[in-house]
Protein backbone atom coordinates (compact mmCIF):
# COMPACT_ATOMS: atom_id res chain seq x y z
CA UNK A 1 47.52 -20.90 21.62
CA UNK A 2 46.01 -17.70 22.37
CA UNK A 3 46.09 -14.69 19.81
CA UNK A 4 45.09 -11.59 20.83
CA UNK A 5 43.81 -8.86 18.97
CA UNK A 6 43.76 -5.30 19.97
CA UNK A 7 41.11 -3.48 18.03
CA UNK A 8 41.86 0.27 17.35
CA UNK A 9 38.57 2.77 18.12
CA UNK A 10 39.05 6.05 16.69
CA UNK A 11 35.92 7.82 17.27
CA UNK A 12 35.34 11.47 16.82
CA UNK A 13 34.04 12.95 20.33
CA UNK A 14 33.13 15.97 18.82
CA UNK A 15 30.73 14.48 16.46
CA UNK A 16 29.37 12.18 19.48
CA UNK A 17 28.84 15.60 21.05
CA UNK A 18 27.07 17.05 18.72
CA UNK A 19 25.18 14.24 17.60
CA UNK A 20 23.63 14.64 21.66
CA UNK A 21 23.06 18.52 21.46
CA UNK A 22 21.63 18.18 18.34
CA UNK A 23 18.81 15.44 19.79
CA UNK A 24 18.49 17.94 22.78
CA UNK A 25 17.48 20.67 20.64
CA UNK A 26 15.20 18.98 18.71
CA UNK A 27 13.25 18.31 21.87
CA UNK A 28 13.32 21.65 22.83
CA UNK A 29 11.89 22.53 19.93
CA UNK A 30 9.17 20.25 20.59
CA UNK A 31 6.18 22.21 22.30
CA UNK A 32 4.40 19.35 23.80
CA UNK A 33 4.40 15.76 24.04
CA UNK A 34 0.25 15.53 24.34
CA UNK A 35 -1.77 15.96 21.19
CA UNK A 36 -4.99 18.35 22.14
CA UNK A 37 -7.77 16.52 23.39
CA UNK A 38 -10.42 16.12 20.82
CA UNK A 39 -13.85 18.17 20.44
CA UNK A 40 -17.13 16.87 20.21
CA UNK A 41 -17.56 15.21 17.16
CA UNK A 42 -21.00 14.69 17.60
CA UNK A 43 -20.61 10.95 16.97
CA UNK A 44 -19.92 8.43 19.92
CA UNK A 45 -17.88 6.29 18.06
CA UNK A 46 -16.31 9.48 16.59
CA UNK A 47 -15.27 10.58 20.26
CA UNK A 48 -14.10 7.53 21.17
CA UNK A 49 -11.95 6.58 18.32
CA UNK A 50 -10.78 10.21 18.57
CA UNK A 51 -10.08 9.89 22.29
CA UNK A 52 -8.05 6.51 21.52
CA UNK A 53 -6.09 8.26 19.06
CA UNK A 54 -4.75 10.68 21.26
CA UNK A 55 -3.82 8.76 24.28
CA UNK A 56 -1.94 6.37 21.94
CA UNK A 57 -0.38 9.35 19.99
CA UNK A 58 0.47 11.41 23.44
CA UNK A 59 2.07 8.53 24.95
CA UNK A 60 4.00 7.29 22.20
CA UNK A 61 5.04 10.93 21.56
CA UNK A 62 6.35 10.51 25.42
CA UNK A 63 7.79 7.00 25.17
CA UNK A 64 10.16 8.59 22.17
CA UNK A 65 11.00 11.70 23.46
CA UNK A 66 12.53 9.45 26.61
CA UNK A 67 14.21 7.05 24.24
CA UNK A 68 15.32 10.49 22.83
CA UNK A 69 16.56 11.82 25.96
CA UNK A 70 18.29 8.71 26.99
CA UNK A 71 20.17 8.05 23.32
CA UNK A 72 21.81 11.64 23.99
CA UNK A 73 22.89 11.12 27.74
CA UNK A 74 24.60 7.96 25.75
CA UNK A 75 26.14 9.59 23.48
CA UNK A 76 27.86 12.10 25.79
CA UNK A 77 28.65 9.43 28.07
CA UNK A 78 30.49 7.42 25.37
CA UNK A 79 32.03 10.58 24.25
CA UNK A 80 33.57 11.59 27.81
CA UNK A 81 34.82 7.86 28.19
CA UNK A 82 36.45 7.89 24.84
CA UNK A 83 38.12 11.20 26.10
CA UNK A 84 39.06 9.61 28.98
CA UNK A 85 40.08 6.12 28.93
CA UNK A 86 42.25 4.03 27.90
CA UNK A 87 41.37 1.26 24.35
CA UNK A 88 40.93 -1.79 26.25
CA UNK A 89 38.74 0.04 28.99
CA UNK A 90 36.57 2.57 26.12
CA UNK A 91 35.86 -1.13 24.34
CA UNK A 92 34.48 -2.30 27.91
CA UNK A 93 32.48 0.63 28.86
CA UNK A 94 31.19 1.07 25.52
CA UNK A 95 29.70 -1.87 25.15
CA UNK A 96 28.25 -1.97 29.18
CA UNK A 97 26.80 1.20 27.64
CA UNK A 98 25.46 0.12 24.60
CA UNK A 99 24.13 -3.72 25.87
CA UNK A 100 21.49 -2.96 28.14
């Protein structure tokens, strides 16, 4: 015997939407993803440890402004389907959107 359950989504598009513009404006805000390249410090070990820091920091500061990027393309894309499509396929393509 097979029971089937229809689940009910009742999602606010408007709040998906801004949610996205929101994240998009925050990055604009951002002036740059690289940290300045450090001075002379005089010190070798200074430099270097310097010079470390701001590759790490510049390219994690790049790796989150893509995850940043990518969360708001998701949340507009969620919010179109939603606006579009029917429960059974907004459950479907939500979660192909969400699962990768």
């Amino acid at each position: 015997m097979s029971t089937h359950r229809e689940e009910f989504y009742d999602v606010d598009t408007d709040v998906l939407r801004a949610m996205a513009s929101k994240a998009r404006r925050i990055l604009g805000e951002l002036e740059s993803t690289e940290v300045p390249a450090p001075g002379d410090a005089g010190h070798e070990w200074v430099t270097g440890a310097a010079a470390d820091f701001h590759t790490a920091w510049s390219d994690g500061l790049s790796a989150r402004v893509s995850d940043t990027e990518d969360f708001a393309d998701r949340l507009r894309t969620t919010a179109r389907i939603f606006d579009e499509g029917t429960d059974a396929a907004k459950a479907e393509v939500d979660a192909m959107i969400w699962n990768d």
